[in-house]
N, C-alpha and C. Protein backbone atom coordinates (compact mmCIF):
# COMPACT_ATOMS: atom_id res chain seq x y z
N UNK A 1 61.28 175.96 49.67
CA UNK A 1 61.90 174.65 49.65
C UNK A 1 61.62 173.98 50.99
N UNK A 2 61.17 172.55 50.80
CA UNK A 2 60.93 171.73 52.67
C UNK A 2 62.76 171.94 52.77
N UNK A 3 62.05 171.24 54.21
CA UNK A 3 63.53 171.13 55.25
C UNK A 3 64.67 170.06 54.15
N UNK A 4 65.89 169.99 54.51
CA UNK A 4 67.06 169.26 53.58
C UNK A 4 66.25 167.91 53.69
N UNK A 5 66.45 166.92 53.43
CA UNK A 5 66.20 165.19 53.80
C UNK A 5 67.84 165.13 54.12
N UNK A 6 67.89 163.59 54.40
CA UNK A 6 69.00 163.45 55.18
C UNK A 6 69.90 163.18 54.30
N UNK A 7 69.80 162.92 53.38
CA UNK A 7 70.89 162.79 52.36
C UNK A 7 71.36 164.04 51.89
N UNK A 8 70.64 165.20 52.01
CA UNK A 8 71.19 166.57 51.55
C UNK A 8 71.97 167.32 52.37
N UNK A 9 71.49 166.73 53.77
CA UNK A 9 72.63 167.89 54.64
C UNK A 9 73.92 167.79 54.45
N UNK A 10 74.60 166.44 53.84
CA UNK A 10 76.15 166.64 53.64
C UNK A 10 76.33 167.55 52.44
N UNK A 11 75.81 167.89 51.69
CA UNK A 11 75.93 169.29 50.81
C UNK A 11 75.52 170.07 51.07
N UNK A 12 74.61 170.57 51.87
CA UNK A 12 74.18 171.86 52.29
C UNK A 12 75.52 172.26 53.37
N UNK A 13 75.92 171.46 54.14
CA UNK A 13 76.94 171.62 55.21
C UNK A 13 78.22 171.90 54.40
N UNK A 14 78.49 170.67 53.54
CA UNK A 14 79.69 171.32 52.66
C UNK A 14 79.54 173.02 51.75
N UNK A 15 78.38 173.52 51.62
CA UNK A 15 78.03 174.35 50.56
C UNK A 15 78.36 175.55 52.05
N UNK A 16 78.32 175.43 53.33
CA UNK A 16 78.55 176.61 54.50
C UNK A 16 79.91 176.55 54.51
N UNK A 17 80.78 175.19 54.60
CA UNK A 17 81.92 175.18 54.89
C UNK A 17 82.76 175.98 54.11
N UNK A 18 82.26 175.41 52.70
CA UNK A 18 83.29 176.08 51.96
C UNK A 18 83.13 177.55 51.54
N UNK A 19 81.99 178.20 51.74
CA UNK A 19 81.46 179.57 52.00
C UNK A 19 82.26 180.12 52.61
N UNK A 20 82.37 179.52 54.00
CA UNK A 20 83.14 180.60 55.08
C UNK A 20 84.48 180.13 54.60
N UNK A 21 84.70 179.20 54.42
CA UNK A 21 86.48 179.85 54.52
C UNK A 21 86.65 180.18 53.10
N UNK A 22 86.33 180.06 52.24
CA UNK A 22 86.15 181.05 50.93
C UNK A 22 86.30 182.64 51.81
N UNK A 23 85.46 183.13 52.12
CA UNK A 23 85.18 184.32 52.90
C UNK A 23 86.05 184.52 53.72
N UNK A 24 86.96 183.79 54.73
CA UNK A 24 88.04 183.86 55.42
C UNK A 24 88.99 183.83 54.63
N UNK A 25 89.17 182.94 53.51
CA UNK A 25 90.40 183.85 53.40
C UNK A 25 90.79 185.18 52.33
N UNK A 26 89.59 185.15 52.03
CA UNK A 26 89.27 186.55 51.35
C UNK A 26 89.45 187.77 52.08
N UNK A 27 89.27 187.53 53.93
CA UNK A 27 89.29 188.39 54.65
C UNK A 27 90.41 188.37 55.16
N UNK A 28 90.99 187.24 55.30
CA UNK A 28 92.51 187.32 56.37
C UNK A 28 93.98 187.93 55.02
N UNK A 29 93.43 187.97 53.86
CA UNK A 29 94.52 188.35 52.72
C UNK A 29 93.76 188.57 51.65
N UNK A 30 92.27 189.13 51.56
CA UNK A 30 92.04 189.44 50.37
C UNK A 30 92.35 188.95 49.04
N UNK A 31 92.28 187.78 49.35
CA UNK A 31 92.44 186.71 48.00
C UNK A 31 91.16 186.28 47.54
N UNK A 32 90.65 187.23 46.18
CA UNK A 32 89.90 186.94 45.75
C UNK A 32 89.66 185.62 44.84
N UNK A 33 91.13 185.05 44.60
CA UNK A 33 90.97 183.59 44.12
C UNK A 33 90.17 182.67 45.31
N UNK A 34 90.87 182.76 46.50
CA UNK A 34 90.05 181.74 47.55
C UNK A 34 88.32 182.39 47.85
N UNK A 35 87.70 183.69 47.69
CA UNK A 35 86.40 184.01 47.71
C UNK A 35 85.86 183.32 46.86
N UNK A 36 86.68 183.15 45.47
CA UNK A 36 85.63 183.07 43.94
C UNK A 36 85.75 181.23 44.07
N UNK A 37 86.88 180.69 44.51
CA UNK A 37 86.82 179.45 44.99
C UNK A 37 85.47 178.73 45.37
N UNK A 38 85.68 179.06 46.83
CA UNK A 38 84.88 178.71 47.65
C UNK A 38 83.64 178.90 47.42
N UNK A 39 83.39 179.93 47.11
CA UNK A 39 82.03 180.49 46.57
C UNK A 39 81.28 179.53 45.32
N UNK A 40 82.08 179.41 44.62
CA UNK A 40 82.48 178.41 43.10
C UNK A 40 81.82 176.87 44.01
N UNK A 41 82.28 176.84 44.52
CA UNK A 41 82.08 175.21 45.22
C UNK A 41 81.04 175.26 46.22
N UNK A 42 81.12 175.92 46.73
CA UNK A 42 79.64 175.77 47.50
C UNK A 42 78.46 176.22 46.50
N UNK A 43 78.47 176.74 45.19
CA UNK A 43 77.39 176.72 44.95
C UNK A 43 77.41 175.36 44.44
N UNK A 44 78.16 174.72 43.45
CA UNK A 44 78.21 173.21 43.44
C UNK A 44 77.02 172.37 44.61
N UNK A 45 77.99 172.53 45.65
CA UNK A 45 76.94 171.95 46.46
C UNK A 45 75.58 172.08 47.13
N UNK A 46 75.63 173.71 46.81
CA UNK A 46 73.96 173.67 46.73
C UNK A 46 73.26 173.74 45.71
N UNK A 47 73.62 173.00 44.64
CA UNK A 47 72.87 172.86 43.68
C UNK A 47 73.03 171.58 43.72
N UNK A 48 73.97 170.29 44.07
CA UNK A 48 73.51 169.31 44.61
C UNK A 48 72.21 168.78 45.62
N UNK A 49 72.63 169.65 46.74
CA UNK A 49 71.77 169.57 47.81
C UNK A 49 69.67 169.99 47.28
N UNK A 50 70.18 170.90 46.72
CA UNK A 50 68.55 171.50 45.94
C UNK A 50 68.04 170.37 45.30
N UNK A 51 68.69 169.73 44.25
CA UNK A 51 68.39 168.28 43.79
C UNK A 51 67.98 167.51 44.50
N UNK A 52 68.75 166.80 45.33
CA UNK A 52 68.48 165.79 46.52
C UNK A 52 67.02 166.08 47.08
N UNK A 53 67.17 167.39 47.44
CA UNK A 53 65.19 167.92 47.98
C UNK A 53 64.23 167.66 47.23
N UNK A 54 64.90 168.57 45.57
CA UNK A 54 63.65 167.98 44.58
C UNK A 54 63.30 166.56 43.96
N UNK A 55 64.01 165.60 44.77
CA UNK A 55 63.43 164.34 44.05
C UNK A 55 64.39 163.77 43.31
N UNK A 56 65.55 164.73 42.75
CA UNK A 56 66.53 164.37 41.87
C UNK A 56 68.25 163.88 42.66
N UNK A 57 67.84 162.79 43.79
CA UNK A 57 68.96 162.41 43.82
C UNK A 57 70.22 161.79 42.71
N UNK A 58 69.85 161.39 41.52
CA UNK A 58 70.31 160.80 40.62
C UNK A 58 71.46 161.50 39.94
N UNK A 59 71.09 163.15 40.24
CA UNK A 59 71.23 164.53 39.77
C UNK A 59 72.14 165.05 40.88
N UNK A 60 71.50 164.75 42.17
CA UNK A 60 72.57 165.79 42.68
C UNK A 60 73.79 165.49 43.53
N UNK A 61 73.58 164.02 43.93
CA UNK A 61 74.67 163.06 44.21
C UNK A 61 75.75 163.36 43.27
N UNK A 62 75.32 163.02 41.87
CA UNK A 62 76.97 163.06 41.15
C UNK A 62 77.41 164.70 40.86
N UNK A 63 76.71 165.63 41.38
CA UNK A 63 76.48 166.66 41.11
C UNK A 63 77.76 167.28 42.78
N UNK A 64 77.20 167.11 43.53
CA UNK A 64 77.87 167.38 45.17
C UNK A 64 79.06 166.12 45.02
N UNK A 65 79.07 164.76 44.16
CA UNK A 65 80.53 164.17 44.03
C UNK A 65 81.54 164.87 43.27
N UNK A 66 81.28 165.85 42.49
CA UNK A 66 82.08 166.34 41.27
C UNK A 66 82.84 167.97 42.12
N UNK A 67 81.52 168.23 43.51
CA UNK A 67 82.42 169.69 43.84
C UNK A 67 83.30 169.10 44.63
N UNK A 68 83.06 167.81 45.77
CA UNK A 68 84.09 167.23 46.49
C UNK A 68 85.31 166.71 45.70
N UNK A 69 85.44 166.41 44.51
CA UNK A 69 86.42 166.03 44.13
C UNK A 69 87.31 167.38 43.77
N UNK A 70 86.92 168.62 43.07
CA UNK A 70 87.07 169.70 43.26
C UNK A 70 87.89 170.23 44.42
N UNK A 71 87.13 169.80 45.51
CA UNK A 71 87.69 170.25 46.54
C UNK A 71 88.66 170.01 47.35
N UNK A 72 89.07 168.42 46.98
CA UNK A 72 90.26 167.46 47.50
C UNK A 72 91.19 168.32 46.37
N UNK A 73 90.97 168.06 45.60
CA UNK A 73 92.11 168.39 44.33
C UNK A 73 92.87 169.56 44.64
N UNK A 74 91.89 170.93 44.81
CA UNK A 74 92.54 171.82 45.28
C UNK A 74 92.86 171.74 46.35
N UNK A 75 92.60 171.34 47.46
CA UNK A 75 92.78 171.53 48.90
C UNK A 75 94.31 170.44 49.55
N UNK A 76 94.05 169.17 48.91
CA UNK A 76 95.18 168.14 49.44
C UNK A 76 96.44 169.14 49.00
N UNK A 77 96.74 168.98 48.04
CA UNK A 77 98.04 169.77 47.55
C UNK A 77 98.72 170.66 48.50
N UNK A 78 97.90 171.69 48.79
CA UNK A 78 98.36 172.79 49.19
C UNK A 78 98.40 172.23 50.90
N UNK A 79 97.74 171.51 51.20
CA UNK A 79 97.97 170.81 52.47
C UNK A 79 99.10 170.13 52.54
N UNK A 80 99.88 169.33 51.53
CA UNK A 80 100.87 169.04 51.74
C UNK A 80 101.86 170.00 51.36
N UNK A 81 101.87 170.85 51.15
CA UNK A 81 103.20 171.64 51.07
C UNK A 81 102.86 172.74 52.06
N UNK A 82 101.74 173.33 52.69
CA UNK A 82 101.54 174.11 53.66
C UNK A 82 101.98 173.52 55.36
N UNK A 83 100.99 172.54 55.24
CA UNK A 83 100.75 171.47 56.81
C UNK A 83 100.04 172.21 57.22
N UNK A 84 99.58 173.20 57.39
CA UNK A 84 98.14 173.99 57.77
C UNK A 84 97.16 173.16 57.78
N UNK A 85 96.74 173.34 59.01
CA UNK A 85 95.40 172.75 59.12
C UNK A 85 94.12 173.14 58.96
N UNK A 86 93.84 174.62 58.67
CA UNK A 86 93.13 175.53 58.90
C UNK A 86 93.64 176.61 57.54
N UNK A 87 93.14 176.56 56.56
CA UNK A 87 92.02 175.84 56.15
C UNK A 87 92.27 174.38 55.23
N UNK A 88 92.92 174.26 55.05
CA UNK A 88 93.82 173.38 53.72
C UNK A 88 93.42 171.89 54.26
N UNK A 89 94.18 171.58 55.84
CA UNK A 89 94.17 170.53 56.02
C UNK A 89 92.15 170.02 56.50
N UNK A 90 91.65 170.81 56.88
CA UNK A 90 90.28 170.66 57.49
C UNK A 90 89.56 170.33 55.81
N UNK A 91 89.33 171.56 55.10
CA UNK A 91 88.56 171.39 53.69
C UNK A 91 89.18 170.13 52.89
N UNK A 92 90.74 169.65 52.94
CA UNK A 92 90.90 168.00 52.19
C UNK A 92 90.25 166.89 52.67
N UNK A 93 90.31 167.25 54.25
CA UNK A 93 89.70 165.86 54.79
C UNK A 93 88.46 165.86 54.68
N UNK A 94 87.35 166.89 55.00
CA UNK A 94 86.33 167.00 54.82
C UNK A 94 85.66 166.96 53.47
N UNK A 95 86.59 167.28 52.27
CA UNK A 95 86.18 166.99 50.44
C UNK A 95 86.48 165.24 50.31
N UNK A 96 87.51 164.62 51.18
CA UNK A 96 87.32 163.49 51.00
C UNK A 96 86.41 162.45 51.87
N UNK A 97 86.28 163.05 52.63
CA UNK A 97 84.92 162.20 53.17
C UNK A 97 83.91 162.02 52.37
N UNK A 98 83.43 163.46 52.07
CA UNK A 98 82.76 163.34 51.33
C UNK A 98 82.61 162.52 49.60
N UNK A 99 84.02 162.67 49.30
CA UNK A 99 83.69 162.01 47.86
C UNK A 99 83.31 160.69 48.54
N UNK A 100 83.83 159.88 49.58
CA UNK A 100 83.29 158.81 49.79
C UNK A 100 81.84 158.70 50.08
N UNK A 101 81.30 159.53 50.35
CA UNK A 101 79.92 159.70 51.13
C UNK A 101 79.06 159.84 49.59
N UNK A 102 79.21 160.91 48.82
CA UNK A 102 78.69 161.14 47.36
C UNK A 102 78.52 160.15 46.59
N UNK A 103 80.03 159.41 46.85
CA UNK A 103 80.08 158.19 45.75
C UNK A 103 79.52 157.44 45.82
N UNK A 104 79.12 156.76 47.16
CA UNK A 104 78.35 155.40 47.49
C UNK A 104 77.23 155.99 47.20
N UNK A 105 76.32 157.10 47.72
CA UNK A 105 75.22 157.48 47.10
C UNK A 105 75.02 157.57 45.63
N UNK A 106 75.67 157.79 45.29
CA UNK A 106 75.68 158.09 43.56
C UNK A 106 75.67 157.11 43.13
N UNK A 107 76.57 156.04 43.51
CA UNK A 107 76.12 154.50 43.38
C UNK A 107 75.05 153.90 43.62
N UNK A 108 74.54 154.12 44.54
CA UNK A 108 73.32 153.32 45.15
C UNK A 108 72.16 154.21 43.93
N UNK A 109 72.10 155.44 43.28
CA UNK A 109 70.97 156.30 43.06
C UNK A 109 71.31 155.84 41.22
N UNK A 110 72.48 155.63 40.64
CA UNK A 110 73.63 155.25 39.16
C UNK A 110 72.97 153.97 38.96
N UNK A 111 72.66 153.09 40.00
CA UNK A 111 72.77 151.33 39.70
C UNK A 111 71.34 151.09 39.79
């Protein structure tokens, strides 16, 4: 595969983020719900991001918008009843950036 283009690194980056703390907190309490999570969603986003490389932004925009929404959904919640910032509050803000970031692309790639 070439290097990301610049529109892919926000899913390739989301597809590490949510890796590791998938993996953290699999490790700090062995919660295999948050491994199979995270894991779950970052492949989302690298199968967005793979798109975006192959030509198929059309594909992987709404593709990396659908794990960020995913990822707010689960993540805000538990941020508000935790206040943790680490991981809850970091992965909401960062799934909602991104849906904003996805969406306008998905728009611009949709229209």
């Amino acid at each position: 595969m070439d290097r990301p283009t610049g529109s892919s690194h926000a899913a390739f980056t989301m597809a590490a983020l949510c890796g590791v703390a998938g993996a953290a907190g699999y490790a700090k309490s062995k919660s295999t719900a948050s491994l199979a999570a995270g894991l779950g969603i970052a492949a989302l986003y690298s199968a967005g991001g793979y798109q975006i490389n192959s030509g198929r932004p059309d594909v992987g925009h709404p593709l990396a918008l659908v794990a960020s929404i995913a990822l707010v959904g689960a993540m805000a919640p538990r941020y508000l009843k935790t206040k943790k910032a680490w991981p809850a509050g970091v992965m909401a803000v960062a799934g909602a950036l991104n849906v904003l970031y996805q969406g306008r692309k998905t728009q611009e790639w949709l229209s």
